[in-house]
C-alpha atoms as a PDB file:
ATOM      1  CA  UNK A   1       0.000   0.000   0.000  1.00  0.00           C
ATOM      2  CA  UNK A   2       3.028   2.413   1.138  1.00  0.00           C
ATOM      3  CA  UNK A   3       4.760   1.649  -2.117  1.00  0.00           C
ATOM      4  CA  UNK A   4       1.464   2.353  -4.266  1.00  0.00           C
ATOM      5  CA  UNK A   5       1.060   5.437  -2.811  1.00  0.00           C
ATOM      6  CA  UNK A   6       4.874   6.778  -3.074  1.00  0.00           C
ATOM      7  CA  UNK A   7       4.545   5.300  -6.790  1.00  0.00           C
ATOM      8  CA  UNK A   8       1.210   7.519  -7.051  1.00  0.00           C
ATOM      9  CA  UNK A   9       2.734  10.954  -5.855  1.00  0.00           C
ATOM     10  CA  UNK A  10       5.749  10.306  -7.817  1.00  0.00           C
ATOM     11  CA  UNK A  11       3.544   9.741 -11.206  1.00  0.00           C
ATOM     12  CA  UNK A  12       1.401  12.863 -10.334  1.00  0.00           C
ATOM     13  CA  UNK A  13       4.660  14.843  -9.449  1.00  0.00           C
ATOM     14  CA  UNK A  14       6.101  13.449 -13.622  1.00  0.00           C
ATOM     15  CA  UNK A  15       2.947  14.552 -15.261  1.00  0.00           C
ATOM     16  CA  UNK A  16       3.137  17.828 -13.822  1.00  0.00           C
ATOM     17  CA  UNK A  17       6.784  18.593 -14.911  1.00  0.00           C
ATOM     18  CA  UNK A  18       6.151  17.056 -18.428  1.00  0.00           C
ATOM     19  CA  UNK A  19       3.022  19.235 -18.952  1.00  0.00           C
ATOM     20  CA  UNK A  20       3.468  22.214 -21.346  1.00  0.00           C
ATOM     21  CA  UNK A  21       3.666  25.117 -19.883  1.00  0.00           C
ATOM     22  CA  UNK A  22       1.340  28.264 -20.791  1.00  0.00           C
ATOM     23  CA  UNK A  23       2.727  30.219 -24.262  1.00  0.00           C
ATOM     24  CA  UNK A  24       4.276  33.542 -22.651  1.00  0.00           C
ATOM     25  CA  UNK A  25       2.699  35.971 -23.813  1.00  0.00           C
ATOM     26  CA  UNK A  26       3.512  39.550 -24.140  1.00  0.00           C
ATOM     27  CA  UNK A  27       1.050  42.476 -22.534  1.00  0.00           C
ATOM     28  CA  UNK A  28      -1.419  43.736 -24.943  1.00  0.00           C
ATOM     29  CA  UNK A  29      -0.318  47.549 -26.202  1.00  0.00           C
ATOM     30  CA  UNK A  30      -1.293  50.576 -23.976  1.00  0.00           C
ATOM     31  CA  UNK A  31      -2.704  53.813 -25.903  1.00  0.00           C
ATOM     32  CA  UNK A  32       0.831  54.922 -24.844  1.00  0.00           C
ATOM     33  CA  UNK A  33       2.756  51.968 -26.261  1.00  0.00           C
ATOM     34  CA  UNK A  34       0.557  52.429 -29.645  1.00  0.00           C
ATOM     35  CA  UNK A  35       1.248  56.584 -29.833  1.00  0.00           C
ATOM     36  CA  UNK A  36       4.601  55.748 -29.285  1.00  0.00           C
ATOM     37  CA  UNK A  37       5.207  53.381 -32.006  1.00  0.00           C
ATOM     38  CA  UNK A  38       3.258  55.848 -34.481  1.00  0.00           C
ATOM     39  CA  UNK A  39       5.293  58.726 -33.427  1.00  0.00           C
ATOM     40  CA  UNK A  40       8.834  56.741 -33.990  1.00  0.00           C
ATOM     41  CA  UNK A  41       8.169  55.294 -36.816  1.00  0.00           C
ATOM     42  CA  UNK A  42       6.886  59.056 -38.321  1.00  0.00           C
ATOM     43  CA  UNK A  43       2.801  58.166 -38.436  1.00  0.00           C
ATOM     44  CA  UNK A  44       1.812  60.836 -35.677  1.00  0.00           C
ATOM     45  CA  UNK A  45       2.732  64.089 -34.881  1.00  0.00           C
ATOM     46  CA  UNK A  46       3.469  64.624 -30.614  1.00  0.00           C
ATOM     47  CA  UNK A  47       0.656  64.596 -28.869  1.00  0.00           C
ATOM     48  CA  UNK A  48       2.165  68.052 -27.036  1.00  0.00           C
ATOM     49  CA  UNK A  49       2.200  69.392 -30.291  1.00  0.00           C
ATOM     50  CA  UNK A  50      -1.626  68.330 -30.924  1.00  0.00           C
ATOM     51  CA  UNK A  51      -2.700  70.195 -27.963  1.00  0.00           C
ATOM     52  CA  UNK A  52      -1.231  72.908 -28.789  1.00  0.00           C
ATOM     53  CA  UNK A  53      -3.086  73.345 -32.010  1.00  0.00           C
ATOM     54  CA  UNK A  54      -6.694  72.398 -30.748  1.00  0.00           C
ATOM     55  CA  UNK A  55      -6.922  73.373 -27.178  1.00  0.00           C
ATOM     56  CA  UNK A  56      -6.421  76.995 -27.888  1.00  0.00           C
ATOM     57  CA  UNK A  57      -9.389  76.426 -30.442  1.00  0.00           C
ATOM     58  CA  UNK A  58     -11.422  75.240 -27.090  1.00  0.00           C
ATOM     59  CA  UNK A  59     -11.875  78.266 -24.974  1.00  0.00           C
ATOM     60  CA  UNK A  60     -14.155  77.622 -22.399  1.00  0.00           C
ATOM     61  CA  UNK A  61     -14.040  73.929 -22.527  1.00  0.00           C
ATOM     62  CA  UNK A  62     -12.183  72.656 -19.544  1.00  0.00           C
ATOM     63  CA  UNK A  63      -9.839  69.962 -21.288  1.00  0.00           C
ATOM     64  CA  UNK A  64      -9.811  66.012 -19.863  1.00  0.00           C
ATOM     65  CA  UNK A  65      -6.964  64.538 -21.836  1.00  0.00           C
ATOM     66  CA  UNK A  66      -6.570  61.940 -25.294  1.00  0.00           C
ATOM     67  CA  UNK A  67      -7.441  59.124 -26.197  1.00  0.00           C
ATOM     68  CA  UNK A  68      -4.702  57.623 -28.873  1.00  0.00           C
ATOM     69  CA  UNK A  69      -7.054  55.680 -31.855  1.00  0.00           C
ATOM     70  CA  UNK A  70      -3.833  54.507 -34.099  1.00  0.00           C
ATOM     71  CA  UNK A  71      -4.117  57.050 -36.612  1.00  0.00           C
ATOM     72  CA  UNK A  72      -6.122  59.624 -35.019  1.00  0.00           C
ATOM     73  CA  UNK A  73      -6.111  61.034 -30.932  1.00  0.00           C
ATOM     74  CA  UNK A  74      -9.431  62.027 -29.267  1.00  0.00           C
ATOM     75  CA  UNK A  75      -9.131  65.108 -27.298  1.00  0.00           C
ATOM     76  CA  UNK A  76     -12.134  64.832 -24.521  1.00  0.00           C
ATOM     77  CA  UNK A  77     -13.927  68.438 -23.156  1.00  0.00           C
ATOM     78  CA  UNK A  78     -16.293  69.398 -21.346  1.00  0.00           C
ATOM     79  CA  UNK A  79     -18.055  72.074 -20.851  1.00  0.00           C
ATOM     80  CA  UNK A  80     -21.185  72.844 -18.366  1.00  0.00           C
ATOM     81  CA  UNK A  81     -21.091  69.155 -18.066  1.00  0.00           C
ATOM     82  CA  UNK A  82     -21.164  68.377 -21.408  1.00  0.00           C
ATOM     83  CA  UNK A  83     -18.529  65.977 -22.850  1.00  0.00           C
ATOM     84  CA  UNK A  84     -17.264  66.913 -26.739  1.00  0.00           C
ATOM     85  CA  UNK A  85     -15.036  64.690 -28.151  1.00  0.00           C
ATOM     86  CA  UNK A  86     -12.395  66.321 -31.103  1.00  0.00           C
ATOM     87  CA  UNK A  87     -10.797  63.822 -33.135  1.00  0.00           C
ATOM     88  CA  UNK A  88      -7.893  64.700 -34.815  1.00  0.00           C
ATOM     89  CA  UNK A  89      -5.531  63.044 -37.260  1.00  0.00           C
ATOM     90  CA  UNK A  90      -2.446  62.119 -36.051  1.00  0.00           C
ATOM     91  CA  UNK A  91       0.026  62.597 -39.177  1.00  0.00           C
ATOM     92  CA  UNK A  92      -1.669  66.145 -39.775  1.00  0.00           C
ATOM     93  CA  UNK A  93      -3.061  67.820 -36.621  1.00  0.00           C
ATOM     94  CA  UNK A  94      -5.953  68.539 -38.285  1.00  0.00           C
ATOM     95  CA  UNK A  95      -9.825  68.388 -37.015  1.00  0.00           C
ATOM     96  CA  UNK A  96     -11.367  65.320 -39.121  1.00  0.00           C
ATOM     97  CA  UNK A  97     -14.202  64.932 -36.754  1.00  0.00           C
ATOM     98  CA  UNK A  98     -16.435  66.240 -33.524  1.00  0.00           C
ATOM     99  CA  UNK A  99     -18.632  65.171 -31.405  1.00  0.00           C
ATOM    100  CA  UNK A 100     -21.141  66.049 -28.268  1.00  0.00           C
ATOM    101  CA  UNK A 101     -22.615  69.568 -27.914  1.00  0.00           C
END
């Protein structure tokens, strides 16, 4: 009985070290990781150069940060608790969409 049971554990104890472990897998991308990328490899303008263009075009708007969308960033505002949403392309700087009131 001893012997069967030592002879169990040691079988359970094989299968575990001969099972494959999980693929590694790397993190999924942050916004930051993708804006990054674009920016390096000449897709995107800064986003500190973004802002400067359109915030300055948003007086009155209180300004709540991006949101990077690969080849455009989404510049959130709000405004007498309103949300607006500015999307903006990211090789030009310029408006290509708006949303909220």
């Amino acid at each position: 009985m001893r012997m069967m049971k030592t002879l169990s554990m040691a079988l359970g104890a094989a299968m575990l070290l001969a099972a494959p472990a999980p693929a590694l897998q790397a993190p999924p991308q942050t916004d930051q990781d993708r804006a990054y990328s674009s920016l390096q490899e000449g897709r995107s303008m800064p986003l500190p150069e973004i802002e400067r263009r359109i915030i300055p075009r948003m007086r009155g708007y209180q300004y709540l940060g991006p949101d990077f969308r690969g080849s455009s960033y989404r510049l959130k505002f709000m405004k007498e608790g309103r949300v607006v949403w500015i999307d903006v392309d990211a090789r030009s700087g310029r408006i290509i969409g708006r949303s909220g009131r």
